[in-house]
N, C-alpha and C. Protein backbone atom coordinates (compact mmCIF):
# COMPACT_ATOMS: atom_id res chain seq x y z
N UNK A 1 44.57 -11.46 -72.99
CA UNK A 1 43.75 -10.36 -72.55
C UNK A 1 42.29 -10.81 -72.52
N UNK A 2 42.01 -10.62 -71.20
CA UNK A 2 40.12 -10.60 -71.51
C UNK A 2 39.28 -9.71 -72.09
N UNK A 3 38.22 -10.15 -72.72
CA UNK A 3 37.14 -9.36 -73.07
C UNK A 3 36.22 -9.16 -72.29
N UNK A 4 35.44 -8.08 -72.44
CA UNK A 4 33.95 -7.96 -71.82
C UNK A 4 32.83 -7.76 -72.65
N UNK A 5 31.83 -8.82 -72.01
CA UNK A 5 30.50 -8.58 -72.70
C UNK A 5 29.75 -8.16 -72.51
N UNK A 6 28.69 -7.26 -72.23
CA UNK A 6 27.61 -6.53 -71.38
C UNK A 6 26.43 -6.93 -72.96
N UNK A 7 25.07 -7.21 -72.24
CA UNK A 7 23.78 -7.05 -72.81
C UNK A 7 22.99 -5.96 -72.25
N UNK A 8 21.86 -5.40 -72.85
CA UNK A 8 20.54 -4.43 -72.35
C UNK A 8 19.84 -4.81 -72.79
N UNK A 9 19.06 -5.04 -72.34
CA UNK A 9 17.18 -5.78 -72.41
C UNK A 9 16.86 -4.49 -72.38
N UNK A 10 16.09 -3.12 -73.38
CA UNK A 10 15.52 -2.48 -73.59
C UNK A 10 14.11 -2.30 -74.01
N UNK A 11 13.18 -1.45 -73.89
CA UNK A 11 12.17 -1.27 -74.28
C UNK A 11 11.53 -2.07 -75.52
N UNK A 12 12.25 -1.28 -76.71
CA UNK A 12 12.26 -1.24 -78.07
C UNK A 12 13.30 -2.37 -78.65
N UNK A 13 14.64 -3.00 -78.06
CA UNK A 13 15.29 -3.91 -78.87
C UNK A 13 16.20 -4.55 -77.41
N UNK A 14 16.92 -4.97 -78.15
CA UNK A 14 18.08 -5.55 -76.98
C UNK A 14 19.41 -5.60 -77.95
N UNK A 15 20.89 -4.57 -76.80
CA UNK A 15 21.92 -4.99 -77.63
C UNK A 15 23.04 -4.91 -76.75
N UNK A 16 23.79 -5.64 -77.77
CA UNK A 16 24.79 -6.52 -76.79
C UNK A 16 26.24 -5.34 -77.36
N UNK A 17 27.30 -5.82 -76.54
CA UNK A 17 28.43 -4.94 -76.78
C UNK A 17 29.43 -5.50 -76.21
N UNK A 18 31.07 -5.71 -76.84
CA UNK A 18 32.22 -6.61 -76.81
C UNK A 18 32.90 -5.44 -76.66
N UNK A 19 33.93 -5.42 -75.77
CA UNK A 19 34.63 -4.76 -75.42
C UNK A 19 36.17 -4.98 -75.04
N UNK A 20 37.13 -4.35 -74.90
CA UNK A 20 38.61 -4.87 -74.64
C UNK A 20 38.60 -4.42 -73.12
N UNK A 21 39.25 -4.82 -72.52
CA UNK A 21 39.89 -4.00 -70.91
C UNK A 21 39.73 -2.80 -70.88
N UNK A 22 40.47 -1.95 -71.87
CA UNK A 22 41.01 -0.41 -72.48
C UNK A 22 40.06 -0.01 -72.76
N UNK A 23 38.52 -0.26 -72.62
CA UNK A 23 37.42 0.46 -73.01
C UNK A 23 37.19 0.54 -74.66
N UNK A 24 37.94 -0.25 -75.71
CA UNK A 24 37.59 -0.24 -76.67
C UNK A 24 36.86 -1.31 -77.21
N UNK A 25 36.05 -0.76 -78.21
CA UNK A 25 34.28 -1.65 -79.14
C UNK A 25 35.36 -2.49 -80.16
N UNK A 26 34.46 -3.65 -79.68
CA UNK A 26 35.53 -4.68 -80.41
C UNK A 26 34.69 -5.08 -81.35
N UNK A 27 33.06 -5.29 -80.70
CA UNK A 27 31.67 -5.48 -81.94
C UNK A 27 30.58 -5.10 -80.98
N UNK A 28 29.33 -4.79 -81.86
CA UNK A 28 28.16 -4.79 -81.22
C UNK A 28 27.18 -4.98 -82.20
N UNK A 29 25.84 -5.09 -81.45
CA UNK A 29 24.87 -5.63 -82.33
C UNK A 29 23.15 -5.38 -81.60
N UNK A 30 22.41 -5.03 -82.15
CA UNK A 30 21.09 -4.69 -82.16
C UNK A 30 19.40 -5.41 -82.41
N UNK A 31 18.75 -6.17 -81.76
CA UNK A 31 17.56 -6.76 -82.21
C UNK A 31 16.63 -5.57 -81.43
N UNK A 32 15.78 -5.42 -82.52
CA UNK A 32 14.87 -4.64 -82.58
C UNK A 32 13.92 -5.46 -82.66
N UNK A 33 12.34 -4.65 -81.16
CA UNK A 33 11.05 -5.49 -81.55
C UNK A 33 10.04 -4.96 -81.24
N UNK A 34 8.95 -5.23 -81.33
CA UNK A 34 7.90 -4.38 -81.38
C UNK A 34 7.40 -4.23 -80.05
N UNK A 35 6.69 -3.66 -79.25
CA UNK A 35 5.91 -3.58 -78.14
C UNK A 35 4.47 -3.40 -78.84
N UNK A 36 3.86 -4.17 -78.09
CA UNK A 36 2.26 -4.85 -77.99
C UNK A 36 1.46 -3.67 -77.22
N UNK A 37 0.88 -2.96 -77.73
CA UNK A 37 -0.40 -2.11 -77.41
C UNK A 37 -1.78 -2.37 -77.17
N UNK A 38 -2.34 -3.37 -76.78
CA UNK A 38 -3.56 -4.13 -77.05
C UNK A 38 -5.07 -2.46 -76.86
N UNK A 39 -4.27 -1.73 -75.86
CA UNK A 39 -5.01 -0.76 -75.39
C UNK A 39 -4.15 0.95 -75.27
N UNK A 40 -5.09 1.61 -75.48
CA UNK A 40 -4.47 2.97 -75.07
C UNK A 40 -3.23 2.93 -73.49
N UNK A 41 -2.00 3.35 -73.55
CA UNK A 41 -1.62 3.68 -72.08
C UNK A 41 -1.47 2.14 -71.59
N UNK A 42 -1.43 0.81 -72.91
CA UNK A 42 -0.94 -0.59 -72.02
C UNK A 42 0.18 -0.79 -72.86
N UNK A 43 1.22 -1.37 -72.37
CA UNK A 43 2.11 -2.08 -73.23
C UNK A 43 2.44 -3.06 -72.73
N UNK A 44 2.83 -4.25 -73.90
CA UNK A 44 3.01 -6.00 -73.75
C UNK A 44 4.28 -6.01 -74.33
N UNK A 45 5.01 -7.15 -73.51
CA UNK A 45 5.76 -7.51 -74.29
C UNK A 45 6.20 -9.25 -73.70
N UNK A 46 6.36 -9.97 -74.63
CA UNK A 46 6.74 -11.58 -74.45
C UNK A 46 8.04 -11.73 -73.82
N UNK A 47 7.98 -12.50 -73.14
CA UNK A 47 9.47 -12.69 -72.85
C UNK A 47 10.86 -13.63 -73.67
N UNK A 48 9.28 -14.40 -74.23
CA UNK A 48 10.55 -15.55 -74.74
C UNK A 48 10.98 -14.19 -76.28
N UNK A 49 10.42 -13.01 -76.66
CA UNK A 49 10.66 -12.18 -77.66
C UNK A 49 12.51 -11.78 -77.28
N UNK A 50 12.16 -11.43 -75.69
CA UNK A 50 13.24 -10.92 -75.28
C UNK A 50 14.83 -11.86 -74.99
N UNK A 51 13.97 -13.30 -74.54
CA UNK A 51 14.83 -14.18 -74.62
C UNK A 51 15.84 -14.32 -75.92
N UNK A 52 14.75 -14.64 -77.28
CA UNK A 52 15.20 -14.95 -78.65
C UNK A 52 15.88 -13.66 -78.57
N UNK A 53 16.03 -12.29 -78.80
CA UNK A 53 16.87 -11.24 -78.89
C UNK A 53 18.01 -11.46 -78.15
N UNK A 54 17.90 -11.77 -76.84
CA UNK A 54 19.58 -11.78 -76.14
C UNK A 54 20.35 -12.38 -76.97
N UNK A 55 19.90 -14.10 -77.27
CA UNK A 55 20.88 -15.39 -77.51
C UNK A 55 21.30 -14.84 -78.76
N UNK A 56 20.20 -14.06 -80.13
CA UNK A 56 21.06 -13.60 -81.15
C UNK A 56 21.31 -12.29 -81.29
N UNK A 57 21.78 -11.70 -80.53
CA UNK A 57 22.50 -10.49 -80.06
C UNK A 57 23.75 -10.36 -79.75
N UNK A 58 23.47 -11.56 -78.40
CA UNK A 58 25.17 -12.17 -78.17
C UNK A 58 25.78 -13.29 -78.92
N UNK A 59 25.03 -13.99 -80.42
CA UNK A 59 25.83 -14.74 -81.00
C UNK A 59 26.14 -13.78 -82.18
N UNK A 60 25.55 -12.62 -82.90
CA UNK A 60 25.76 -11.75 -83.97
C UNK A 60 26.76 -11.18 -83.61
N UNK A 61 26.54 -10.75 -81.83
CA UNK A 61 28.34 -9.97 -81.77
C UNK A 61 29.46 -10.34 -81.88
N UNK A 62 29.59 -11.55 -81.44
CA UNK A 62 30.63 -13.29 -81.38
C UNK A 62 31.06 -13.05 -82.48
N UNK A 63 29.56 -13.42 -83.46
CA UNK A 63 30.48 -13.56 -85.38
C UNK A 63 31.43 -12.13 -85.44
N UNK A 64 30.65 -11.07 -85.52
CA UNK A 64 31.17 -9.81 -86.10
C UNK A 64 32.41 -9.77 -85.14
N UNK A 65 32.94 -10.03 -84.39
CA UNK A 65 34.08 -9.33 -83.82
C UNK A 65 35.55 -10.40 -84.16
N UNK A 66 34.73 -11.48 -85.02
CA UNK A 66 35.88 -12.12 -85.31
C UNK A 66 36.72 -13.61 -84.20
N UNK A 67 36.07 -12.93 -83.37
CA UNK A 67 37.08 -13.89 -82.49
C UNK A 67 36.39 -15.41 -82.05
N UNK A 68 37.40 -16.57 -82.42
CA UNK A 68 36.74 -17.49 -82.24
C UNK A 68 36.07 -17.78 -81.54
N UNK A 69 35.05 -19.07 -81.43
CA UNK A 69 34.08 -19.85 -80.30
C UNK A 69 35.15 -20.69 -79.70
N UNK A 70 36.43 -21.17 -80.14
CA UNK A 70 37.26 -22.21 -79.68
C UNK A 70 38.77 -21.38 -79.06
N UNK A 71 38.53 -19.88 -78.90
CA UNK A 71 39.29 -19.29 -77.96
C UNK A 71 39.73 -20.08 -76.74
N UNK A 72 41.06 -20.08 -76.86
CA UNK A 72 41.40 -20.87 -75.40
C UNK A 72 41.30 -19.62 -74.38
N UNK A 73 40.55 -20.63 -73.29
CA UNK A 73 40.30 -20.04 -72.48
C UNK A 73 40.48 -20.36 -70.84
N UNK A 74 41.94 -20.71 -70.76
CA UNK A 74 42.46 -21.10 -69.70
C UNK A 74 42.26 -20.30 -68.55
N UNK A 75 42.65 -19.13 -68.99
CA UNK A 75 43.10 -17.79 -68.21
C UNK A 75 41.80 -17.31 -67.54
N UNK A 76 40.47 -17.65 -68.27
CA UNK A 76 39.56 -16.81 -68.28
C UNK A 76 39.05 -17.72 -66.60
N UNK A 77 38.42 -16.24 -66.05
CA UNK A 77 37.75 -17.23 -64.71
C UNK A 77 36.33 -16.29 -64.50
């Protein structure tokens, strides 16, 4: 059976979510970060902030859901 992975690059954090076919949460996971105000009515934000959030977003969900990195993955296309 395949899984699905979906990420969101959000405002405030970025989080990722593992899923089965059947619509069921297999794991998920949350990085939270700040937005940069330098001025009234401006907001900043880095990208490589957003970068570093994806990669451990989608490796925190990996661990938590249990399922190996060495999943065979013949099937998968």
């Amino acid at each position: 059976m395949n899984d699905l992975l979906g990420t969101e690059i959000g405002t405030s954090g970025t989080k990722t979510v593992l899923m089965d076919t059947e619509g069921h949460l297999i794991a998920q996971d949350l990085q939270e970060y700040d937005i940069i105000t330098p001025r009234p009515l401006w907001a900043e934000q880095w990208p490589d902030v957003w970068l570093d959030a994806t990669k451990a977003s989608i490796r925190n969900t990996g661990q938590k859901s249990g399922i190996s990195k060495e999943k065979d993955c013949r099937d998968c296309n």
